[in-house]
PDB file of N, CA and C in Angstrom:
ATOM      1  N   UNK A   1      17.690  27.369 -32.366  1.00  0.00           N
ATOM      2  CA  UNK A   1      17.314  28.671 -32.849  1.00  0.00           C
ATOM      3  C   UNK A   1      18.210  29.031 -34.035  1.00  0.00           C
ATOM      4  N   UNK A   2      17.231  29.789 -35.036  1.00  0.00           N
ATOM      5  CA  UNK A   2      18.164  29.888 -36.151  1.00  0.00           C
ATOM      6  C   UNK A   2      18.602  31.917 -36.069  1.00  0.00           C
ATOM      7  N   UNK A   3      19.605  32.435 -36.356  1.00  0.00           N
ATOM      8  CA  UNK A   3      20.084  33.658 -36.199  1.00  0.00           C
ATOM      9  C   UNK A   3      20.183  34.228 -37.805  1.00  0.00           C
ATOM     10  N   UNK A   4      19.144  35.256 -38.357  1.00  0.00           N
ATOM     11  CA  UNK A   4      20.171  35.601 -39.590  1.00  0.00           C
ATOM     12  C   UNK A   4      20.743  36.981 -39.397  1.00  0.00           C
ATOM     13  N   UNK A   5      21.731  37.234 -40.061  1.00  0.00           N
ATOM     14  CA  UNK A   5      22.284  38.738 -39.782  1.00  0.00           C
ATOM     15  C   UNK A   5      23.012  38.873 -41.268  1.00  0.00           C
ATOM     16  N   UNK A   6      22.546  40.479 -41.623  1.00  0.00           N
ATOM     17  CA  UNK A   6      23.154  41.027 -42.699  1.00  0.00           C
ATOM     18  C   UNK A   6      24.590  41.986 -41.997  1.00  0.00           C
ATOM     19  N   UNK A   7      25.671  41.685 -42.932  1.00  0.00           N
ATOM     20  CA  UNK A   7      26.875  41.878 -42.739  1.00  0.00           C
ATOM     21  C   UNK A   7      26.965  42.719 -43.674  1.00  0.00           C
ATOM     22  N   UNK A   8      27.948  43.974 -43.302  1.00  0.00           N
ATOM     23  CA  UNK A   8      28.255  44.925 -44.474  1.00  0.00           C
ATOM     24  C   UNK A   8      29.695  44.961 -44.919  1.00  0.00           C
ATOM     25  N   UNK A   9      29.918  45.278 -45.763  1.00  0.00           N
ATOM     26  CA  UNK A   9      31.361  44.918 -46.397  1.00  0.00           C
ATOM     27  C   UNK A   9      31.708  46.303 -47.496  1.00  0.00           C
ATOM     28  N   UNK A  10      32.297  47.396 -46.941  1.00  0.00           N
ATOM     29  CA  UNK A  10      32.878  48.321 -48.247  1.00  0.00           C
ATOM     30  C   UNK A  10      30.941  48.701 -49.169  1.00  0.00           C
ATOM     31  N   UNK A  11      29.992  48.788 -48.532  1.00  0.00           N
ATOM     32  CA  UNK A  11      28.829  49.283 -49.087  1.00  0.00           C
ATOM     33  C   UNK A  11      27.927  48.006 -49.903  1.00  0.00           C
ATOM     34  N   UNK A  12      28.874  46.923 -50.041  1.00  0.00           N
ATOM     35  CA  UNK A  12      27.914  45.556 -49.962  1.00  0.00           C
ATOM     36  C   UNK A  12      27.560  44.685 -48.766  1.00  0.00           C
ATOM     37  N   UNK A  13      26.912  43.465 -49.061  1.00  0.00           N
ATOM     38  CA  UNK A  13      26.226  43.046 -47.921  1.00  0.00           C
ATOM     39  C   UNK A  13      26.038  41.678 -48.077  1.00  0.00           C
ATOM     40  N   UNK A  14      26.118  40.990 -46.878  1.00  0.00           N
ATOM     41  CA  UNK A  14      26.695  39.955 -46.876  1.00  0.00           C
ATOM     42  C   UNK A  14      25.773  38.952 -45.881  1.00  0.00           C
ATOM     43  N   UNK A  15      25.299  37.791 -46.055  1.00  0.00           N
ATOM     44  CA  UNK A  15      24.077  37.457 -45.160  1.00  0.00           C
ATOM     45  C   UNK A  15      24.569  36.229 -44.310  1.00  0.00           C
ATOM     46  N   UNK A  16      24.680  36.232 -42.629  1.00  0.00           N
ATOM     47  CA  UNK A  16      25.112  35.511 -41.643  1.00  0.00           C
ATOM     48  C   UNK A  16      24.255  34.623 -41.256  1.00  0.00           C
ATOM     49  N   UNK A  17      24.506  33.388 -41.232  1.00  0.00           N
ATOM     50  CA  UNK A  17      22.987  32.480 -40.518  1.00  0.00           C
ATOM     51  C   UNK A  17      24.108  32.089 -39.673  1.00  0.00           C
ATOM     52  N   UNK A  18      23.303  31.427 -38.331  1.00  0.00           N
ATOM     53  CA  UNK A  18      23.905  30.585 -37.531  1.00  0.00           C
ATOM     54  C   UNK A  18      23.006  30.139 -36.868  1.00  0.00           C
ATOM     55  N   UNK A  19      23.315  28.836 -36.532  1.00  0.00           N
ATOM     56  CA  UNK A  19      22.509  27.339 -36.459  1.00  0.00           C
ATOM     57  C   UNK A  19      22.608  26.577 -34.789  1.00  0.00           C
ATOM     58  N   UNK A  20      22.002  27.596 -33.966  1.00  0.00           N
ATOM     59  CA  UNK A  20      22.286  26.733 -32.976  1.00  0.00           C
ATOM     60  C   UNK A  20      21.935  25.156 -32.077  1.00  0.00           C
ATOM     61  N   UNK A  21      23.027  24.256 -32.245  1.00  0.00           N
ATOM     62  CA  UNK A  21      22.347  23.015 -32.190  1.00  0.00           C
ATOM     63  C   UNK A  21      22.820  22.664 -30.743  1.00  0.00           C
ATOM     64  N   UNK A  22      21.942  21.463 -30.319  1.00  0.00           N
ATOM     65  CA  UNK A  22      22.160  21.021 -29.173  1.00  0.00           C
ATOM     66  C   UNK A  22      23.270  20.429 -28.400  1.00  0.00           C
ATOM     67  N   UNK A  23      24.236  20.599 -27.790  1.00  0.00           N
ATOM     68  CA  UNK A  23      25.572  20.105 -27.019  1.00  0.00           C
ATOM     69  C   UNK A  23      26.220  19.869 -28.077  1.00  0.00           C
ATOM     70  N   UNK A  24      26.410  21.197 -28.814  1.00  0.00           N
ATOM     71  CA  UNK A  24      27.247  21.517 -29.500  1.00  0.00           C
ATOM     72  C   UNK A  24      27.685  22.453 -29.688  1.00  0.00           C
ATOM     73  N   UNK A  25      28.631  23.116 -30.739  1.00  0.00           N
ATOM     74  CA  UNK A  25      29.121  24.790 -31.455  1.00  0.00           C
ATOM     75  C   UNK A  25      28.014  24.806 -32.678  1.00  0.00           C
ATOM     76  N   UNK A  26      27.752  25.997 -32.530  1.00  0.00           N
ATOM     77  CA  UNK A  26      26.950  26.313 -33.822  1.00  0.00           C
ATOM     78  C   UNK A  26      27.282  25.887 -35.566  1.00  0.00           C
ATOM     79  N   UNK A  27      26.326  26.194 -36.210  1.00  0.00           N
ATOM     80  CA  UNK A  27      26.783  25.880 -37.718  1.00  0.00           C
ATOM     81  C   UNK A  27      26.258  27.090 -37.947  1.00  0.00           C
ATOM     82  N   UNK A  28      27.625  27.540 -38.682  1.00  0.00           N
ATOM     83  CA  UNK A  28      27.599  29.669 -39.100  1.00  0.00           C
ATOM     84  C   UNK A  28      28.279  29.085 -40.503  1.00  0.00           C
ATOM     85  N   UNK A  29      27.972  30.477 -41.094  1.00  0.00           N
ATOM     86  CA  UNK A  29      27.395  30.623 -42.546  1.00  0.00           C
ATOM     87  C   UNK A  29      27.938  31.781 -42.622  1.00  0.00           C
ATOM     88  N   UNK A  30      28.650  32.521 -43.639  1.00  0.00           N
ATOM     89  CA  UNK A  30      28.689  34.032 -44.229  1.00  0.00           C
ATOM     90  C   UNK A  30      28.678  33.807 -46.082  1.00  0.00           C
ATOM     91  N   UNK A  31      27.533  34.321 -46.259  1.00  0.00           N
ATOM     92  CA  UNK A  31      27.227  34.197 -47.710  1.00  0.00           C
ATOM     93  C   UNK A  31      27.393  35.376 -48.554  1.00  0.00           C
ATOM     94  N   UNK A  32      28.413  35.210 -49.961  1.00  0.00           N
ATOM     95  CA  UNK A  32      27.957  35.942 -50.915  1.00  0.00           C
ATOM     96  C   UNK A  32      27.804  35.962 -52.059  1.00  0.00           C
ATOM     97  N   UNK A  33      27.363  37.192 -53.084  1.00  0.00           N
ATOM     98  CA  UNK A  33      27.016  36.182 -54.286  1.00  0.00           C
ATOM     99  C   UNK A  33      27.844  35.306 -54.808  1.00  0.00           C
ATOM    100  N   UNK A  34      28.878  35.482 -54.728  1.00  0.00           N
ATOM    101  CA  UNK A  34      29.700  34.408 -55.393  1.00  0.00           C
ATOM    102  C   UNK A  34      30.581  33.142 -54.982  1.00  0.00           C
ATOM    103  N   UNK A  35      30.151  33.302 -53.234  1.00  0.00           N
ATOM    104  CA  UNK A  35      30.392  31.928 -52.309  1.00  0.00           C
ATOM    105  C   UNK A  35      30.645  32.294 -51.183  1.00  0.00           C
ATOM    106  N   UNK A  36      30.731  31.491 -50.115  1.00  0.00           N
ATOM    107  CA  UNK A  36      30.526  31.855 -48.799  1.00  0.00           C
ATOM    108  C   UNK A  36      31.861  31.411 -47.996  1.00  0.00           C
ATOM    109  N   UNK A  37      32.095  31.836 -46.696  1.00  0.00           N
ATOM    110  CA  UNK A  37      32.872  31.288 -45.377  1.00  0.00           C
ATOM    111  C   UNK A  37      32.212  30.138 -44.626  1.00  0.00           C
ATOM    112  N   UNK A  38      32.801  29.189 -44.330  1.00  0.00           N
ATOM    113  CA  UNK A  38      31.748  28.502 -43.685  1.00  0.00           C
ATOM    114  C   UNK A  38      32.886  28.217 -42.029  1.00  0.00           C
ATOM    115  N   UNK A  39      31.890  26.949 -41.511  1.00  0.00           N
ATOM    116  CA  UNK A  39      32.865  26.813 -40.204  1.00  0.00           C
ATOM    117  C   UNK A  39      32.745  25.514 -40.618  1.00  0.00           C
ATOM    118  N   UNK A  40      34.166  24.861 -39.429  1.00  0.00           N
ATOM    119  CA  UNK A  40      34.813  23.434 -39.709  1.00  0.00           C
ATOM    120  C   UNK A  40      33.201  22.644 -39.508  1.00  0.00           C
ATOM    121  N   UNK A  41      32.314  22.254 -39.107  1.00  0.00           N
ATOM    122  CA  UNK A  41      31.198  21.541 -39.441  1.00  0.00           C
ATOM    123  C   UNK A  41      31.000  21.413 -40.883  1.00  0.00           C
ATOM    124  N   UNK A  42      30.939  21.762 -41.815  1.00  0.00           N
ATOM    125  CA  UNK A  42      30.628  22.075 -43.212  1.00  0.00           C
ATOM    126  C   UNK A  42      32.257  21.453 -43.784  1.00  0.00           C
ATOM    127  N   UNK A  43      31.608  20.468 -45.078  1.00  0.00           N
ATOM    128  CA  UNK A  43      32.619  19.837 -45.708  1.00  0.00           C
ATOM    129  C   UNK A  43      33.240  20.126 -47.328  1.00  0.00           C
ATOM    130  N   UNK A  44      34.475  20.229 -46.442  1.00  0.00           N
ATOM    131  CA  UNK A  44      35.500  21.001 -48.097  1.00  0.00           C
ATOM    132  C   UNK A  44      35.252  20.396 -48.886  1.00  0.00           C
ATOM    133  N   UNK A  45      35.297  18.738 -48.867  1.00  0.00           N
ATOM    134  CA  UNK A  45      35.376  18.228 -49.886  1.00  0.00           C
ATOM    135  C   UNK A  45      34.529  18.498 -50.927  1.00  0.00           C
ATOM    136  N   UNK A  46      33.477  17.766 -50.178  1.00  0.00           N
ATOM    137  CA  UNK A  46      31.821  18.490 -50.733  1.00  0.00           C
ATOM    138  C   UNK A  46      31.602  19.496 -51.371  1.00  0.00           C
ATOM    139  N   UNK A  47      32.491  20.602 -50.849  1.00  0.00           N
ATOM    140  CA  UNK A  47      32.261  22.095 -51.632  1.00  0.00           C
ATOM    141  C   UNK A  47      33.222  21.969 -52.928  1.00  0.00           C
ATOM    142  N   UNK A  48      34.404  21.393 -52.714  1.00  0.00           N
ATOM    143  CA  UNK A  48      35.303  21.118 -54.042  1.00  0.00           C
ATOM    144  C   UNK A  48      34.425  20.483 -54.879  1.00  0.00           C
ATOM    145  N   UNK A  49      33.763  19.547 -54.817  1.00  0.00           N
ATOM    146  CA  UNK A  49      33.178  18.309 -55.896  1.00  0.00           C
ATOM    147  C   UNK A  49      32.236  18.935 -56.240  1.00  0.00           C
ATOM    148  N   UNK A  50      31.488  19.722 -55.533  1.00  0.00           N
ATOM    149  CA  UNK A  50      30.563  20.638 -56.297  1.00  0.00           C
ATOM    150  C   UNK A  50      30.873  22.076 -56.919  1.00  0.00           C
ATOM    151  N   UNK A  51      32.120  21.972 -56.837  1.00  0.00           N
ATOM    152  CA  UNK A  51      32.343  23.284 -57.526  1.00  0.00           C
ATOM    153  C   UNK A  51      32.120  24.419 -57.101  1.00  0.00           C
ATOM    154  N   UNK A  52      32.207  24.800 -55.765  1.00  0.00           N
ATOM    155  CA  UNK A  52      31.701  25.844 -55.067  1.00  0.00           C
ATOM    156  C   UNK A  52      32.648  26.856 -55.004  1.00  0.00           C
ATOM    157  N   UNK A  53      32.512  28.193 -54.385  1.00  0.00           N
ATOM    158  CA  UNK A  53      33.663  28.685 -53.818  1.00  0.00           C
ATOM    159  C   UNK A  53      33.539  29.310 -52.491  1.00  0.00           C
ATOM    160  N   UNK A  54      34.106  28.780 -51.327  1.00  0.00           N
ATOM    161  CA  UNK A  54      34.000  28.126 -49.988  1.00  0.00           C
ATOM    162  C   UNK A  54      35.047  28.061 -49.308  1.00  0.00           C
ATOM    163  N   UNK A  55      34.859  28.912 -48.125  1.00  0.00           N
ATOM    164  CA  UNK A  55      36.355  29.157 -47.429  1.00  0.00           C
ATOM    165  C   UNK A  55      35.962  28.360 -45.965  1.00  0.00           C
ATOM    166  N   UNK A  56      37.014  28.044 -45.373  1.00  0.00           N
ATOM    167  CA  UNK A  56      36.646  27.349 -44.105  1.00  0.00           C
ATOM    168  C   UNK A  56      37.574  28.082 -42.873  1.00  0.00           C
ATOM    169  N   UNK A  57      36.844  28.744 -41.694  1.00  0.00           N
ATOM    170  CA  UNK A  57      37.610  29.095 -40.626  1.00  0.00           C
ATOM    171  C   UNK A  57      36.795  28.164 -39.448  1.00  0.00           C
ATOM    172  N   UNK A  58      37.531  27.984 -38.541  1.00  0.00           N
ATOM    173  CA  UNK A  58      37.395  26.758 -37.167  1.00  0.00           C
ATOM    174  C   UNK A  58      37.136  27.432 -35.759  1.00  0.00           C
ATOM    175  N   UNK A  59      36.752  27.104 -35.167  1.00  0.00           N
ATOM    176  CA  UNK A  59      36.774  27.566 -33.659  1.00  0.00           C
ATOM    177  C   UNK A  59      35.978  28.877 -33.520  1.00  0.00           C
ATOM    178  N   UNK A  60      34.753  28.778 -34.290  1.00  0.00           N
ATOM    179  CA  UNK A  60      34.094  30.055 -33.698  1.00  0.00           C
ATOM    180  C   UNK A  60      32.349  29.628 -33.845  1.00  0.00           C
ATOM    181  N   UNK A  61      32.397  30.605 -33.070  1.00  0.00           N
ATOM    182  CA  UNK A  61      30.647  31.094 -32.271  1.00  0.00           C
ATOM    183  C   UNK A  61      29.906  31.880 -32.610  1.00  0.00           C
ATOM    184  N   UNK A  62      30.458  33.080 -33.593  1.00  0.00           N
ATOM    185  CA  UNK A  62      30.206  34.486 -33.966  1.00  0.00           C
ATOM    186  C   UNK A  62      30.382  34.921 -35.240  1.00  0.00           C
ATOM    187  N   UNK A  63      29.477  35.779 -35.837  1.00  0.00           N
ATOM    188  CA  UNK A  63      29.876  35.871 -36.972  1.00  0.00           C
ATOM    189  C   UNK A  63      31.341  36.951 -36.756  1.00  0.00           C
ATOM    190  N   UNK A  64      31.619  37.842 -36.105  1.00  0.00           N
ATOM    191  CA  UNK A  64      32.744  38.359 -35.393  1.00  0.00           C
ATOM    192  C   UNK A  64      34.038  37.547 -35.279  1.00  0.00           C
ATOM    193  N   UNK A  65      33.755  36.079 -34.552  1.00  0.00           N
ATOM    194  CA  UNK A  65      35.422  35.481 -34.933  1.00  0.00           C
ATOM    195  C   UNK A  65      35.822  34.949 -36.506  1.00  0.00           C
ATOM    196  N   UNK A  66      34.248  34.605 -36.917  1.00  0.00           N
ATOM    197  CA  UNK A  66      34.334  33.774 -37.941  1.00  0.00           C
ATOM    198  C   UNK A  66      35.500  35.180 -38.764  1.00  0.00           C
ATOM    199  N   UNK A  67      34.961  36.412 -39.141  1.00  0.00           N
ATOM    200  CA  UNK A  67      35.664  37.313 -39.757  1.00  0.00           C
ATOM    201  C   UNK A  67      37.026  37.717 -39.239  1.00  0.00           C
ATOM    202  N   UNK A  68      37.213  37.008 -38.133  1.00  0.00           N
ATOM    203  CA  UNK A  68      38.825  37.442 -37.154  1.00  0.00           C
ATOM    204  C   UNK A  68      39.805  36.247 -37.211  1.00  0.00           C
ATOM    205  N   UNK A  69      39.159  35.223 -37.975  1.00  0.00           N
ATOM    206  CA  UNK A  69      40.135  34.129 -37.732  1.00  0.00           C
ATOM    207  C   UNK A  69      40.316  33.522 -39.179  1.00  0.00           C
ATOM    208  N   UNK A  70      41.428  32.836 -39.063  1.00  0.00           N
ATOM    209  CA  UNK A  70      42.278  32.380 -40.588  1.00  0.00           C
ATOM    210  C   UNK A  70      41.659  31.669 -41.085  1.00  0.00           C
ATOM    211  N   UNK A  71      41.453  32.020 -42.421  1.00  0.00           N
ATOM    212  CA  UNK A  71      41.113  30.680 -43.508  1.00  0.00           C
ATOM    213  C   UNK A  71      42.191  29.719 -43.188  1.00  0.00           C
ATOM    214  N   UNK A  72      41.747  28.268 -43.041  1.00  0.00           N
ATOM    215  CA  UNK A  72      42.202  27.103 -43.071  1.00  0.00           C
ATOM    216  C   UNK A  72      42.120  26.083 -43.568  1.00  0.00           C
ATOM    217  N   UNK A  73      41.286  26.505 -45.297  1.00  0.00           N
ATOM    218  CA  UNK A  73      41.321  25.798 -46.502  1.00  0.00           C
ATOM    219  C   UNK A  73      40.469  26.516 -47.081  1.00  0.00           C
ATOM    220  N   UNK A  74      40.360  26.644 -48.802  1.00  0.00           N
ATOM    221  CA  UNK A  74      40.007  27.344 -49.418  1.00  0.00           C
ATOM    222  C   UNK A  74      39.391  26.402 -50.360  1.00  0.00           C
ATOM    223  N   UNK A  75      38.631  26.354 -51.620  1.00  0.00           N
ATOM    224  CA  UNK A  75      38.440  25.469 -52.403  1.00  0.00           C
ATOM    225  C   UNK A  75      38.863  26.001 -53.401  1.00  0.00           C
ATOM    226  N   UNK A  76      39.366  24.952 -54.779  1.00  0.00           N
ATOM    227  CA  UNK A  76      39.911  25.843 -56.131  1.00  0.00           C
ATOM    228  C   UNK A  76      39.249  27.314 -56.769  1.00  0.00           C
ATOM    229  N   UNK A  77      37.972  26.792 -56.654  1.00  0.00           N
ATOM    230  CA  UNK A  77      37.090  28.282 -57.185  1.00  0.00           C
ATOM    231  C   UNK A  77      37.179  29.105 -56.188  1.00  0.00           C
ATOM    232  N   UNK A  78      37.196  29.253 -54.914  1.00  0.00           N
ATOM    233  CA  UNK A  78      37.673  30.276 -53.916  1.00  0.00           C
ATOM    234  C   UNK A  78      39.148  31.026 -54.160  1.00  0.00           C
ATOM    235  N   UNK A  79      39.842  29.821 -54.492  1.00  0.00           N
ATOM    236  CA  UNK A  79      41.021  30.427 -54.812  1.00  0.00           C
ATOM    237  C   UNK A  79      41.321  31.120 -55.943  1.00  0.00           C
ATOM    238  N   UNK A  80      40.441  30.994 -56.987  1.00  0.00           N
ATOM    239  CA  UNK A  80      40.429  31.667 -58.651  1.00  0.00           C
ATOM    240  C   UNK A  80      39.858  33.225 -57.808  1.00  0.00           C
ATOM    241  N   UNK A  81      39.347  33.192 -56.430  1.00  0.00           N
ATOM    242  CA  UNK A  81      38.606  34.531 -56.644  1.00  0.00           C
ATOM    243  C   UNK A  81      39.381  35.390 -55.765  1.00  0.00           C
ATOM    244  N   UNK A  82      40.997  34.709 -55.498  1.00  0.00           N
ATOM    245  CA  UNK A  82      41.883  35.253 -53.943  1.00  0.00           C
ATOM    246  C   UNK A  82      41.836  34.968 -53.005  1.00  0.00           C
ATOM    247  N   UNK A  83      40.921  34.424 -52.813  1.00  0.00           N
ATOM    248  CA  UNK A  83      41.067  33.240 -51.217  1.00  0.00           C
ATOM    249  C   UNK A  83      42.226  32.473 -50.960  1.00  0.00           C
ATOM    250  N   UNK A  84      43.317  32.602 -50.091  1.00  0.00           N
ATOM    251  CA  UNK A  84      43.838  32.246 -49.669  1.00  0.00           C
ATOM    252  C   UNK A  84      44.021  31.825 -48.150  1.00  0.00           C
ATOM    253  N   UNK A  85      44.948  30.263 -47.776  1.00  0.00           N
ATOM    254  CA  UNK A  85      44.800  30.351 -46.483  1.00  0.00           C
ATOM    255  C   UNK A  85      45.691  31.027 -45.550  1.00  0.00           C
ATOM    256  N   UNK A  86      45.337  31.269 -44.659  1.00  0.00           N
ATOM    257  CA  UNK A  86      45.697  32.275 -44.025  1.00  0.00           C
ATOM    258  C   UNK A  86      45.127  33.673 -43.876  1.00  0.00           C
ATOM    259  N   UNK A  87      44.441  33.811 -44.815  1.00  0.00           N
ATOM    260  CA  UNK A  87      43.986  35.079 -44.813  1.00  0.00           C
ATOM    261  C   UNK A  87      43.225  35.307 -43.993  1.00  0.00           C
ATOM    262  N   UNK A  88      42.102  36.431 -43.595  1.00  0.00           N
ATOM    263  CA  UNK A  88      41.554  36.465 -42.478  1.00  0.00           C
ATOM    264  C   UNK A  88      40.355  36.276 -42.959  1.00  0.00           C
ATOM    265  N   UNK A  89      39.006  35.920 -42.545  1.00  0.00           N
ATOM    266  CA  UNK A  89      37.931  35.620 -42.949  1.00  0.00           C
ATOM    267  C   UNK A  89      37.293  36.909 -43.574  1.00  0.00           C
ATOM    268  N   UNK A  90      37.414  38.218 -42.884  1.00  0.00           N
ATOM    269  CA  UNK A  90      36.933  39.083 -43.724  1.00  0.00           C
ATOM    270  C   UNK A  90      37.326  39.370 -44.904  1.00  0.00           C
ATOM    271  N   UNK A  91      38.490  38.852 -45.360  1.00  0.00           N
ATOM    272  CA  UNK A  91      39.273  39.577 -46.838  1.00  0.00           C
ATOM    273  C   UNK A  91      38.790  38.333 -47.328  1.00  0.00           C
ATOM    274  N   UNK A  92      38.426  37.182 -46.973  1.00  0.00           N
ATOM    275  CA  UNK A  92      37.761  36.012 -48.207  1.00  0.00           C
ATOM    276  C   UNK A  92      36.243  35.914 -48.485  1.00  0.00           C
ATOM    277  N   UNK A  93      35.689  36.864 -47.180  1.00  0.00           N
ATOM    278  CA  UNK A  93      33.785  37.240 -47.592  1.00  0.00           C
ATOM    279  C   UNK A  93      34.314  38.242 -48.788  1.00  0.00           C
ATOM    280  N   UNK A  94      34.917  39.530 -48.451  1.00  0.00           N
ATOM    281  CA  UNK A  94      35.040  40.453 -49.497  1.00  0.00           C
ATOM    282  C   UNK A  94      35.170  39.822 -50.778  1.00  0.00           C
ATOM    283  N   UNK A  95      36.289  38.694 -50.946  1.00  0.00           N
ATOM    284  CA  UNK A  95      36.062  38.152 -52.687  1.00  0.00           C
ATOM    285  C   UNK A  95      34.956  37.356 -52.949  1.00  0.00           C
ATOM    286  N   UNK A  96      33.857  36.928 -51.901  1.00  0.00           N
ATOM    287  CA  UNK A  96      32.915  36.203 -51.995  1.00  0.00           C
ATOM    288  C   UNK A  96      31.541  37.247 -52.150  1.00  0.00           C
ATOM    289  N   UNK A  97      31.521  38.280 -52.160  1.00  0.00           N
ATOM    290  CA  UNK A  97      30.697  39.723 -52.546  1.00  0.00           C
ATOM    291  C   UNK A  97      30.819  40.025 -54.121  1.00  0.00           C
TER     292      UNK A  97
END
């Protein structure tokens, strides 16, 4: 089953998919115009070589932890926009709005 959910952020908005697959953790998504959060399924590298800007948080189910838990890699263009790791997933959707 696929889940989408619009996320609000400071009066913008922010669009959640999540991907539920079989005997597994989901594949979640927080998109904005100018790049998204993703979860550890989804590959940094990939997002570096394409030039993306793409934050990665791990261990979640929800678009709720995804925004409660630490960036744990960022890509260069994420980082041109303040993405840093450590930060919390909601303050790296906000530079991705």
């Amino acid at each position: 089953m696929i889940h989408i959910a619009q996320l609000g952020f400071d009066g913008k908005t922010a669009l959640g998919l999540k991907v539920e697959l079989p005997e597994s953790p989901p594949l979640m998504l927080i998109v904005g115009k100018r790049g998204f959060l993703m979860c550890g399924f989804l590959n940094m590298e990939a997002a570096e070589k394409l030039g993306v800007a793409a934050a990665v948080v791990s261990g979640v189910t929800t678009f709720e932890e995804m925004l409660n838990k630490e960036v744990k890699a960022a890509s260069s263009k994420a980082e041109a926009l303040g993405v840093k790791v450590g930060m919390l997933g909601k303050e790296a959707v906000k530079r991705f709005l």
